[in-house]
Protein backbone atom coordinates (compact mmCIF):
# COMPACT_ATOMS: atom_id res chain seq x y z
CA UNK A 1 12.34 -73.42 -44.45
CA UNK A 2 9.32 -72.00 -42.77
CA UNK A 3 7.05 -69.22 -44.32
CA UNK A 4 4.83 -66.73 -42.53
CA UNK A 5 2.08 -66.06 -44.47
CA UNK A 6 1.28 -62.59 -44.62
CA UNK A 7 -1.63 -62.30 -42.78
CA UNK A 8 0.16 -63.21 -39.64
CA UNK A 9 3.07 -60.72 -40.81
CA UNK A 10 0.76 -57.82 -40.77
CA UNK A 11 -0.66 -58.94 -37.41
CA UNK A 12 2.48 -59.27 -36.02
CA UNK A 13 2.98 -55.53 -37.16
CA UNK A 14 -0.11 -54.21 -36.05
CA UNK A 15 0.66 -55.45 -32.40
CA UNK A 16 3.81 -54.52 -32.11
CA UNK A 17 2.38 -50.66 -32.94
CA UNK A 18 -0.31 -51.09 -30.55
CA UNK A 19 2.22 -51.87 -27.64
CA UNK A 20 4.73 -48.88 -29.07
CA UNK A 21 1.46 -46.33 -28.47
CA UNK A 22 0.40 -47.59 -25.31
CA UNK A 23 4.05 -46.55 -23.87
CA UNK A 24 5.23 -43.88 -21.56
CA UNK A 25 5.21 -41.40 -24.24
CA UNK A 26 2.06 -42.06 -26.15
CA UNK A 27 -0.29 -39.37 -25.51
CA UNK A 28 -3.85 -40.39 -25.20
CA UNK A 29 -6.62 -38.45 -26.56
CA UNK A 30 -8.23 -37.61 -23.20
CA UNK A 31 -4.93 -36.24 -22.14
CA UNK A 32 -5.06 -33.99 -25.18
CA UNK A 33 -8.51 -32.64 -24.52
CA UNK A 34 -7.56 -32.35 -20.91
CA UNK A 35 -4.32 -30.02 -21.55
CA UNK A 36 -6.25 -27.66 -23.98
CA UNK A 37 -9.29 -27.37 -21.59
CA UNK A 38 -6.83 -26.19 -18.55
CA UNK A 39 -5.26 -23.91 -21.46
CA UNK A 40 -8.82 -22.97 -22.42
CA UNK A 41 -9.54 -21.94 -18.81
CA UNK A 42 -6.13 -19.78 -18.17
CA UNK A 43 -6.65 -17.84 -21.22
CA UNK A 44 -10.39 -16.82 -20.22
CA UNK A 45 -8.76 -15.52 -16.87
CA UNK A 46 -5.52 -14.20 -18.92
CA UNK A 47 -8.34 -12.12 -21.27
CA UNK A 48 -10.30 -10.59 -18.60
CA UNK A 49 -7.29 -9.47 -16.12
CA UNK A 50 -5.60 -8.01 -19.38
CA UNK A 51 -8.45 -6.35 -20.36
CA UNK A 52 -8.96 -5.17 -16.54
CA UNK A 53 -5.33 -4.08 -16.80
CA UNK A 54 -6.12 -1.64 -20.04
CA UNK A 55 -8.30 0.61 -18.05
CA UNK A 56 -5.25 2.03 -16.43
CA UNK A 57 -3.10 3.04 -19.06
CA UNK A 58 -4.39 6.49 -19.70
CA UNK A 59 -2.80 8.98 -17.97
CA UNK A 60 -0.06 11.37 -18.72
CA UNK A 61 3.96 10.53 -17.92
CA UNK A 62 6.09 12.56 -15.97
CA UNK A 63 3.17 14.31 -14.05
CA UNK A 64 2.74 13.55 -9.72
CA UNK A 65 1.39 9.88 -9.10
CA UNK A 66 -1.73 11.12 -7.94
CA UNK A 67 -2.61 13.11 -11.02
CA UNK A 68 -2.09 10.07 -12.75
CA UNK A 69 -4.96 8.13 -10.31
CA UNK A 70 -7.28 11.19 -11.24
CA UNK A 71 -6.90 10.44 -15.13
CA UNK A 72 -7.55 7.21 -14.29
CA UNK A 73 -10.67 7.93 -12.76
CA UNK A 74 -12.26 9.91 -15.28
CA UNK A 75 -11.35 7.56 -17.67
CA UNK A 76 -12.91 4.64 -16.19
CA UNK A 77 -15.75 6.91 -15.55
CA UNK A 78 -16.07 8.14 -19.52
CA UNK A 79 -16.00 4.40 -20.71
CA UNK A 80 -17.37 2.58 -17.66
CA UNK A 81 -20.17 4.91 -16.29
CA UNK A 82 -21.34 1.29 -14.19
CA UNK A 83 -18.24 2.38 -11.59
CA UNK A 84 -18.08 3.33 -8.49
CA UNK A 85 -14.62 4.84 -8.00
CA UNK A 86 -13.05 6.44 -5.14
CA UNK A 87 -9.73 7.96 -4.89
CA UNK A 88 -7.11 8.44 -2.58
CA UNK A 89 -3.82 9.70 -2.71
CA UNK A 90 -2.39 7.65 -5.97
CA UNK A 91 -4.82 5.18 -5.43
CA UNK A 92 -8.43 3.82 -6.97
CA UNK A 93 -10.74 1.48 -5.62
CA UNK A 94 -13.71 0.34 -7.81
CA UNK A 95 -16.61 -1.60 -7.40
CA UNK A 96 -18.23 -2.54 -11.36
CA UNK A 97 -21.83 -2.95 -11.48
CA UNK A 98 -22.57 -0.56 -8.56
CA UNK A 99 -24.22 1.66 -10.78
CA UNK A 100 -26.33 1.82 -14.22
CA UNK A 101 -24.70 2.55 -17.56
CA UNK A 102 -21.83 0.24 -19.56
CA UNK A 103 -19.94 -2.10 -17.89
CA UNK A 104 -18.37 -3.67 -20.77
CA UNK A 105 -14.51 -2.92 -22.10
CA UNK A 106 -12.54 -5.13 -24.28
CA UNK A 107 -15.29 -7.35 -24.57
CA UNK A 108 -15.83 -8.11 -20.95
CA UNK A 109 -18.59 -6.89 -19.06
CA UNK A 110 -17.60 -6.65 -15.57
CA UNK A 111 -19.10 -7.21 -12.03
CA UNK A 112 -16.69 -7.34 -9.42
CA UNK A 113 -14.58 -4.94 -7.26
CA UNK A 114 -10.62 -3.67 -8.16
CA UNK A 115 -8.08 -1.40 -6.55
CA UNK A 116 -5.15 0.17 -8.67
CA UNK A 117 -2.58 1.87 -6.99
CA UNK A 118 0.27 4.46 -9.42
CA UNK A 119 3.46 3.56 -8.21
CA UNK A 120 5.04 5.71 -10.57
CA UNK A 121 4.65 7.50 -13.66
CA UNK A 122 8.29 9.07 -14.20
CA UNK A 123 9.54 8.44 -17.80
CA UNK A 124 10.91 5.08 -18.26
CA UNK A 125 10.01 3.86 -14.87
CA UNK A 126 6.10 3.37 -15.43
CA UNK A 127 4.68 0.98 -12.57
CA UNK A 128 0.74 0.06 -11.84
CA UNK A 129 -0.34 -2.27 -9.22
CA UNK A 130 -3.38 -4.32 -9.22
CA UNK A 131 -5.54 -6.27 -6.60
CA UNK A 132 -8.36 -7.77 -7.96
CA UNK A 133 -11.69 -9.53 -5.21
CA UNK A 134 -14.13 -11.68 -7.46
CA UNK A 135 -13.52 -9.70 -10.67
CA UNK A 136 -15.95 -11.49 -13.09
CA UNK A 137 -17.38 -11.64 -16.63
CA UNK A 138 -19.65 -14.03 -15.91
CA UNK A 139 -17.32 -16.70 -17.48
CA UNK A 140 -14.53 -17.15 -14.85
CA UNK A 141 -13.87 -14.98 -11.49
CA UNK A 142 -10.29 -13.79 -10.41
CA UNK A 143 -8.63 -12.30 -7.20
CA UNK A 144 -5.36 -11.57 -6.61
CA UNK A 145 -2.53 -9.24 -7.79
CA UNK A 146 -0.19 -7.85 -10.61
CA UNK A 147 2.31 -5.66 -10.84
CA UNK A 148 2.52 -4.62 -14.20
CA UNK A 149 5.52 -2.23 -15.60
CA UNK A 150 6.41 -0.07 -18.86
CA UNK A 151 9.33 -0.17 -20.80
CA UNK A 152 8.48 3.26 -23.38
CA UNK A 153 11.21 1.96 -25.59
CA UNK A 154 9.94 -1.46 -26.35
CA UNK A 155 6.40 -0.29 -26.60
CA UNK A 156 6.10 -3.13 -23.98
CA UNK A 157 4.52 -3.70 -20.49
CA UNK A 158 5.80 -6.59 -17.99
CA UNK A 159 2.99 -8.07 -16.13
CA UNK A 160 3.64 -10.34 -13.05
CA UNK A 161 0.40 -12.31 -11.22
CA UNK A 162 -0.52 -14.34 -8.75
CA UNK A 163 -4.08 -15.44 -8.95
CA UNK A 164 -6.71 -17.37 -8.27
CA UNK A 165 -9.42 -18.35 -10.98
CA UNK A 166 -12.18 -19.70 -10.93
CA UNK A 167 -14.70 -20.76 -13.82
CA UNK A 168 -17.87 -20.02 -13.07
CA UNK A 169 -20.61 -22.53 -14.95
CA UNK A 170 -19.09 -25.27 -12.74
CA UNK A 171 -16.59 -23.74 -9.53
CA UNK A 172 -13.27 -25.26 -11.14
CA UNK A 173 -10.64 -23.18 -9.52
CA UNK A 174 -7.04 -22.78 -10.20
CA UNK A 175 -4.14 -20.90 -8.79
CA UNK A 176 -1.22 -19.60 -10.76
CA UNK A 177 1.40 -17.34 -11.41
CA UNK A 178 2.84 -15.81 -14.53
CA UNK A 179 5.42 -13.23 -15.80
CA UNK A 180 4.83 -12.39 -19.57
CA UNK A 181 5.50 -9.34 -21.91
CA UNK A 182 3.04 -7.94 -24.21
CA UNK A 183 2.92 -5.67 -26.87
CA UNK A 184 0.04 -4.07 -29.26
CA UNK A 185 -1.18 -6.15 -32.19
CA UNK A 186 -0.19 -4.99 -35.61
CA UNK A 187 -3.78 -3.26 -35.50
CA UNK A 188 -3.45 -1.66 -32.29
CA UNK A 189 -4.33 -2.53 -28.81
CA UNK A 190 -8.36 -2.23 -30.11
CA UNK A 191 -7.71 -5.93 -31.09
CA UNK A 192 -5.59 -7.41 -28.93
CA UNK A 193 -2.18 -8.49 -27.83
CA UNK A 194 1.49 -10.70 -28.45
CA UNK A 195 2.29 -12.14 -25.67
CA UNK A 196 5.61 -13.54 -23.96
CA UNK A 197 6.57 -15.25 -20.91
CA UNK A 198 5.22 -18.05 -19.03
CA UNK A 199 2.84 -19.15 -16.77
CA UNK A 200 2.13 -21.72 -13.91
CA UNK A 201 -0.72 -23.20 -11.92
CA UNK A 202 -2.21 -25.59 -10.09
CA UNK A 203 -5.61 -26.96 -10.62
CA UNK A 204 -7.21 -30.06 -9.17
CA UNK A 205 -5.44 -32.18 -12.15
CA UNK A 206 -1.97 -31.27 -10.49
CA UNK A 207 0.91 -28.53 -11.70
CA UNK A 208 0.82 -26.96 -15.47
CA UNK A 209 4.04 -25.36 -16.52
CA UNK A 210 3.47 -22.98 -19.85
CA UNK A 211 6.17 -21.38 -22.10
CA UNK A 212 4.34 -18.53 -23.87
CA UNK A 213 6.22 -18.10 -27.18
CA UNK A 214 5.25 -14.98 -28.96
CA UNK A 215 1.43 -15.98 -29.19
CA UNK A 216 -1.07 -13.14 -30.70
CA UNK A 217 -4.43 -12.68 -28.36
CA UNK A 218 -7.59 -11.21 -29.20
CA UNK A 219 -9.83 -9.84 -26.14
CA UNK A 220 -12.31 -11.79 -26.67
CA UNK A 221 -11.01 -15.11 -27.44
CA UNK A 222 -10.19 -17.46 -24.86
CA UNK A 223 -6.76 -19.13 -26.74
CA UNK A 224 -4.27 -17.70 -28.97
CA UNK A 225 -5.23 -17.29 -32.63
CA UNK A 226 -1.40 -17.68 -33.60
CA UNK A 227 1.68 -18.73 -32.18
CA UNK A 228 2.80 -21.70 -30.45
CA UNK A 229 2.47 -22.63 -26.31
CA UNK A 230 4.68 -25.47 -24.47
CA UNK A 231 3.33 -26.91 -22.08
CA UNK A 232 4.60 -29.01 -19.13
CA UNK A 233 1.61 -31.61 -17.77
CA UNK A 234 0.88 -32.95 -14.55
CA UNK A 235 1.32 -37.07 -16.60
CA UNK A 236 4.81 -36.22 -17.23
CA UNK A 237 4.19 -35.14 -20.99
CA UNK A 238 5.48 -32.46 -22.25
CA UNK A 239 3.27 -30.57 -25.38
CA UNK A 240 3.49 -28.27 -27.95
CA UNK A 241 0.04 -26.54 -28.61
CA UNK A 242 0.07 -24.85 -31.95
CA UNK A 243 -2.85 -21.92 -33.10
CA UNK A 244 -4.46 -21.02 -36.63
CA UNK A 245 -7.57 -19.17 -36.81
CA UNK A 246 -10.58 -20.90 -38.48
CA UNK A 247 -12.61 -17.93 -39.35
CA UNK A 248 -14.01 -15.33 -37.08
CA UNK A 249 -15.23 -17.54 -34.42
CA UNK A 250 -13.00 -20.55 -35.02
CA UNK A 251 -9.42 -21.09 -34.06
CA UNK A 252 -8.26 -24.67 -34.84
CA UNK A 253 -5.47 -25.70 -31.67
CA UNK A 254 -3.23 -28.92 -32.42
CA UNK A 255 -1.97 -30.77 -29.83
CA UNK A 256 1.09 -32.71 -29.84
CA UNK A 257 3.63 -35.13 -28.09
CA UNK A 258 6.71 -36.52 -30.00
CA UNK A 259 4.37 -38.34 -33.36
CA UNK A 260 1.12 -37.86 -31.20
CA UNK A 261 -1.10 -34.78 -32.69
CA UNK A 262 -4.89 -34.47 -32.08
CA UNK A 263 -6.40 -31.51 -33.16
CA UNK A 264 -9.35 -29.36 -32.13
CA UNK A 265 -11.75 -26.22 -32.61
CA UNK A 266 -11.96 -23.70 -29.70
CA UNK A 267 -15.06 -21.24 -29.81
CA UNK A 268 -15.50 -18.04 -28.10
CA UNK A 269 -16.89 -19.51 -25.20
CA UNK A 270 -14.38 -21.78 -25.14
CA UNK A 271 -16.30 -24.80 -26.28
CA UNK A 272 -13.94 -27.34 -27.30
CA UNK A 273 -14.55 -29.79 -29.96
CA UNK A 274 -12.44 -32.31 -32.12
């Protein structure tokens, strides 16, 4: 009879693992850090056209389209006297940063220019539309559209994109779609938003495909602090990205394929570190 002693065993073992996570399904490490940072970079864009989007919602229902633009207007110019806007007909055009005063809402300060058009304001039928040229916080820039839609029983708006963004600090751009759903925060709309839906884009990495499932989203952070995104990668993996704030500046994201799970923090600026 012949023995193995059980050094060689445990060899054997440890081999035989090493083989089983280099194989389609493993995920690496760099593959992790490389999903979250395309995630990273979406949400920065998804905070500062959502915030953009908030500075149309005043205005009164049921009243002519182009009273609604007006109400716009002097909104925008009570909270954000660094606007230039012009009307006409149902429909704004500003320019942020033409002139002195605040510039900041939601925790973006904005440079850039942004027309908004009422479609309608008739109860239960609420429609904006949105073109954006080089809106910018000085993290990431965006241009392009959305048509965004209220549904008064659901306390809800629809928001449909296509866009181009692009991060500043280094020119990484990235073009996308997205249809998601979002609703206040238990707080309020002061902090932030639950969001629905999905998303897609396509970055020089190749195509992302993201399942938005009920995630909560604070202006000024750059990833969910709760809730869970799926997410479809350009390796043929497909991950589940779970959030949990850290503390006020922290939120802690875990990435995972199948028995695979790094995790990482995200900061405000959307540093990422493991």
């Amino acid at each position: 009879m012949r023995i193995r002693s059980p050094g060689r065993i445990v060899g054997v073992l440890a081999a035989t693992m090493a083989l089983g996570a280099c194989g389609g399904e493993a995920l690496t490490l760099g593959e992790a850090r490389e999903a979250l940072e395309e995630v990273v970079l979406a949400g920065q864009a998804e905070g500062l056209v959502a915030s953009s989007v908030e500075v149309a919602t005043d205005f009164t229902i049921g009243g002519a389209v182009e009273a609604a633009a007006q109400e716009i207007r002097t909104f925008l110019e009570t909270q954000l006297p660094c606007a230039d806007v012009t009307v006409a007909g149902a429909t704004l055009t500003v320019t942020y940063g033409a002139r002195a005063g605040n510039c900041t809402y939601r925790g973006h300060t904005f440079t850039g220019h942004h027309t908004i058009t009422v479609s309608s304001v008739a109860a239960g039928n609420l429609v904006v539309d949105h073109t954006w040229s080089n809106l910018s916080d000085g993290v990431v820039r965006v241009s392009g559209i959305a048509h965004v839609t209220w549904s008064a029983p659901d306390a809800s708006r629809r928001v449909v994109h296509d866009l181009t963004w692009t991060r500043v600090a280094d020119g990484r751009s990235v073009t996308g779609t997205g249809d998601r759903t979002q609703t206040a925060l238990p707080a309020g709309l002061i902090e932030g938003i639950r969001v629905t839906g999905t998303r897609q884009w396509t970055s020089p990495s190749g195509t992302w495909n993201l399942d938005v499932d009920n995630v909560e989203l604070r202006w000024v952070d750059p990833v969910p602090q709760a809730g869970t995104y799926t997410l479809n990668t350009p390796f043929d993996k497909t991950l589940t990205l779970t959030f949990s704030r850290v503390d006020a500046d922290t939120i802690a994201v875990a990435v995972r394929s199948g028995r695979f799970r790094f995790t990482f923090n995200v900061s405000p600026l959307g540093t990422v570190t493991q």
